[in-house]
C-alpha atoms as a PDB file:
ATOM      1  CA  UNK A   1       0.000   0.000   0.000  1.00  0.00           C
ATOM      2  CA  UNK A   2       1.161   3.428  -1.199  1.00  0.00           C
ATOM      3  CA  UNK A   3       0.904   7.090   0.734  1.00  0.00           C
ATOM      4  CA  UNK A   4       0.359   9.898  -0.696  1.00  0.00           C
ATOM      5  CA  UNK A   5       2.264  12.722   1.050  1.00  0.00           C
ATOM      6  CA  UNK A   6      -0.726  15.579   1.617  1.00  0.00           C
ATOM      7  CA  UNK A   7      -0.511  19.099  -0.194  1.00  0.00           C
ATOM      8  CA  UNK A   8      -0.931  21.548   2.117  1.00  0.00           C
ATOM      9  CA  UNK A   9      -1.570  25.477   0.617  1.00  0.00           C
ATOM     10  CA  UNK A  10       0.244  28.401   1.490  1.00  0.00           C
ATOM     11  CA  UNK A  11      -3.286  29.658   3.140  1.00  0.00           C
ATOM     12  CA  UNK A  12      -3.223  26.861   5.360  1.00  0.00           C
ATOM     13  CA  UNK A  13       0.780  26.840   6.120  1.00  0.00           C
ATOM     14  CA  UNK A  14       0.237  30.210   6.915  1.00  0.00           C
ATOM     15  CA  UNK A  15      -2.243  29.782   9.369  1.00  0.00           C
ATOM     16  CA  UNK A  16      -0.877  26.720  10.885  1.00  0.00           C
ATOM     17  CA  UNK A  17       2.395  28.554  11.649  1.00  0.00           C
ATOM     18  CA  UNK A  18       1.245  32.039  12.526  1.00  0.00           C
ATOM     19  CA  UNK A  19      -1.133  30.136  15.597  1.00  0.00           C
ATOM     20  CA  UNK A  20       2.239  28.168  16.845  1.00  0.00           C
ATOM     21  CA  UNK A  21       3.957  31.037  17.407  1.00  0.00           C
ATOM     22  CA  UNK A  22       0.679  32.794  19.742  1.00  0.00           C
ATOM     23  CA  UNK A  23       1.948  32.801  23.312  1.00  0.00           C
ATOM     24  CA  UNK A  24      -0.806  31.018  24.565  1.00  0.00           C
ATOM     25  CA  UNK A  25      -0.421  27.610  22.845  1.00  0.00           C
ATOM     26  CA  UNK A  26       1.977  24.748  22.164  1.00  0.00           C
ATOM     27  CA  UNK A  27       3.592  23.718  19.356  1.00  0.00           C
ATOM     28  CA  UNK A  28       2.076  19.942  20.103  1.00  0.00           C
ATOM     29  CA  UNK A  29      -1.485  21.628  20.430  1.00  0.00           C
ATOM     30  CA  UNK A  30      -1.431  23.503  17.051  1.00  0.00           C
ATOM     31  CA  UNK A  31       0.030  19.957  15.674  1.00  0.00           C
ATOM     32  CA  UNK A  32      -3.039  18.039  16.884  1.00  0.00           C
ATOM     33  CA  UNK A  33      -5.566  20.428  15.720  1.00  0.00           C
ATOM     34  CA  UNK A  34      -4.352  20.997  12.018  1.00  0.00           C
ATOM     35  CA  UNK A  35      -3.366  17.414  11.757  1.00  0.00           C
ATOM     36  CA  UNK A  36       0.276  18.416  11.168  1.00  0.00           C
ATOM     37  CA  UNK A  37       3.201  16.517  12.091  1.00  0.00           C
ATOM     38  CA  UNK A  38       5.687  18.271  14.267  1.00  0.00           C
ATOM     39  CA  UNK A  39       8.773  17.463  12.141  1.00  0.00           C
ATOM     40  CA  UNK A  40       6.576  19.314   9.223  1.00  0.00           C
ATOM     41  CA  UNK A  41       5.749  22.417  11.515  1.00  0.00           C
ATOM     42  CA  UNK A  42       9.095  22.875  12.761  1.00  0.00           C
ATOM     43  CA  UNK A  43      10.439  22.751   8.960  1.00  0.00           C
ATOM     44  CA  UNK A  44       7.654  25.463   8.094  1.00  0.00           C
ATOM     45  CA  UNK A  45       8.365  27.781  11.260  1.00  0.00           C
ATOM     46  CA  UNK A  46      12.254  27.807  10.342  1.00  0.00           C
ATOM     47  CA  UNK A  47      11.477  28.721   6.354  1.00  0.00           C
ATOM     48  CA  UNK A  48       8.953  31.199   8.134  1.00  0.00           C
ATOM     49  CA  UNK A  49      11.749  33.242  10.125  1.00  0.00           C
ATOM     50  CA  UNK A  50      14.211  32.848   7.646  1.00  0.00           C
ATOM     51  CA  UNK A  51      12.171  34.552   4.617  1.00  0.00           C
ATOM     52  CA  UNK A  52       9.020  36.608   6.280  1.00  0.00           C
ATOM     53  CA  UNK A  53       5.561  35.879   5.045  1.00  0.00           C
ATOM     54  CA  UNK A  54       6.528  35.204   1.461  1.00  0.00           C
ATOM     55  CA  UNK A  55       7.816  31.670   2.485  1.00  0.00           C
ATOM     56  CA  UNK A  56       5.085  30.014   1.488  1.00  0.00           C
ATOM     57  CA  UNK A  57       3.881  31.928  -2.096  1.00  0.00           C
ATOM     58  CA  UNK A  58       6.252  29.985  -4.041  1.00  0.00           C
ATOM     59  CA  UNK A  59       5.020  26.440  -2.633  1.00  0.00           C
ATOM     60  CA  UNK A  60       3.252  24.215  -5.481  1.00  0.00           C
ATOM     61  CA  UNK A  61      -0.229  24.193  -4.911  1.00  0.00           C
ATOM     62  CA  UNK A  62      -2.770  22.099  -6.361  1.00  0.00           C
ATOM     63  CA  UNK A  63      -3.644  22.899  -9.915  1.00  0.00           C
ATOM     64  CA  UNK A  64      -7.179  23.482 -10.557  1.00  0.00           C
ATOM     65  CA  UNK A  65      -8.370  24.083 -14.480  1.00  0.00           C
ATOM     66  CA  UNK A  66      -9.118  27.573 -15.112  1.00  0.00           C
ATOM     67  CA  UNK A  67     -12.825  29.213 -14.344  1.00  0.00           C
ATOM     68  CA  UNK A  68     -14.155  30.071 -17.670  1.00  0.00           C
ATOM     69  CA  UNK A  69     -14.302  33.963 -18.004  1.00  0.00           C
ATOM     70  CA  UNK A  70     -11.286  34.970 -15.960  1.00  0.00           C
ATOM     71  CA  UNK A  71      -9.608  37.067 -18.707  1.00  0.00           C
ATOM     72  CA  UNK A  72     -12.055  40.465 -20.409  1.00  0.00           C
ATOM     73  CA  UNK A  73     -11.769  38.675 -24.105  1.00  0.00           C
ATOM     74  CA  UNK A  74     -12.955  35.470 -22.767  1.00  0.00           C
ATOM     75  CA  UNK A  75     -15.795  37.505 -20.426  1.00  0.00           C
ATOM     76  CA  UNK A  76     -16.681  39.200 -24.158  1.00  0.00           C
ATOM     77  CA  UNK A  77     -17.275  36.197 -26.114  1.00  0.00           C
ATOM     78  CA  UNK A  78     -19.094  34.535 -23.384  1.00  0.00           C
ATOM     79  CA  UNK A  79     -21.427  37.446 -23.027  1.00  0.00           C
ATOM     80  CA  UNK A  80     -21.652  37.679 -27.557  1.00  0.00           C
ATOM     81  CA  UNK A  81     -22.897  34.060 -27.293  1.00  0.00           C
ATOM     82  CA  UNK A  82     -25.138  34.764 -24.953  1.00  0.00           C
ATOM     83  CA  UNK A  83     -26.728  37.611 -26.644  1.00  0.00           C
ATOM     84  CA  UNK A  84     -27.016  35.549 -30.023  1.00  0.00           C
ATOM     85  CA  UNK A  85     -28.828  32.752 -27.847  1.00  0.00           C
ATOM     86  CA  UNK A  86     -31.181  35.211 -25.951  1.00  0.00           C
ATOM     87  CA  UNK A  87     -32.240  36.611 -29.448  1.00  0.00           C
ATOM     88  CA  UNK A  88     -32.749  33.655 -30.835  1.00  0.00           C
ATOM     89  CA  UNK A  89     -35.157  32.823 -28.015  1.00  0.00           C
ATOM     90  CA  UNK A  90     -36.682  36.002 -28.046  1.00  0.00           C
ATOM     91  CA  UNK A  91     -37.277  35.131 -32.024  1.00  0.00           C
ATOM     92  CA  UNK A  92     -38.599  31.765 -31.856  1.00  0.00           C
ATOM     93  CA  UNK A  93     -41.362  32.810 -29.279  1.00  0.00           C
ATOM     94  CA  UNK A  94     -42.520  35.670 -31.222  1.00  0.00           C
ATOM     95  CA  UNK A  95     -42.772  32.808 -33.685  1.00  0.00           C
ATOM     96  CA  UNK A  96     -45.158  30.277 -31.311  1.00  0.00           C
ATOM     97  CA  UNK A  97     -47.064  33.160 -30.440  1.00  0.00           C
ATOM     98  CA  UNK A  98     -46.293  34.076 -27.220  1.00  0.00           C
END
C-alpha cells in the first residue's frame, strides 16, 4: 500500500504557523488540531523566520483548471454568445405566439 504525502496550501501553512507562534499555545497543540506533524511544523516555522511571510507563495499548490471567463476577451465572447442565444429565443417565441 502506497501514501500519498498531503498538499498543504500556502493559506493553510500560513495559518498553521502564525497560531504556533501565539503565546498562549503549544507547538504539540497547534500539531493536533491541524493534523500536522511536528517534524513538518518545525520545517515550516524555520522557512517562516528565515524569509518573512513570502515563504510560502512559491510552494506548489494544487492545480485546478481555469474558471471560464477569468480574462475580459474570454468575459466578451461569453457574453456575444449569450446575446445571439437570448435573441434567438426572443425570435422563436414571437414565432409560437407568445
Amino acid at each position: 500500500m502506497t501514501s500519498k504525502r498531503k498538499q498543504y496550501t500556502s493559506e493553510f501553512t500560513f495559518k498553521v504557523v502564525m497560531e504556533s507562534f501565539q503565546r498562549d499555545t503549544t507547538i504539540e497543540a497547534v500539531c493536533r488540531k491541524f493534523d500536522v506533524p511536528s517534524s513538518v511544523l518545525s520545517r515550516w516555522r524555520q522557512e517562516f523566520q528565515q524569509n518573512g511571510p513570502g515563504a510560502f507563495e512559491g510552494k506548489k499548490k494544487p492545480q485546478s483548471p481555469p474558471a471560464p471567463g477569468e480574462s475580459p476577451e474570454e468575459l466578451k465572447k461569453i457574453i456575444g454568445e449569450l446575446t445571439v442565444q437570448n435573441e434567438l429565443l426572443k425570435k422563436s417565441r414571437g414565432l409560437l405566439g407568445n
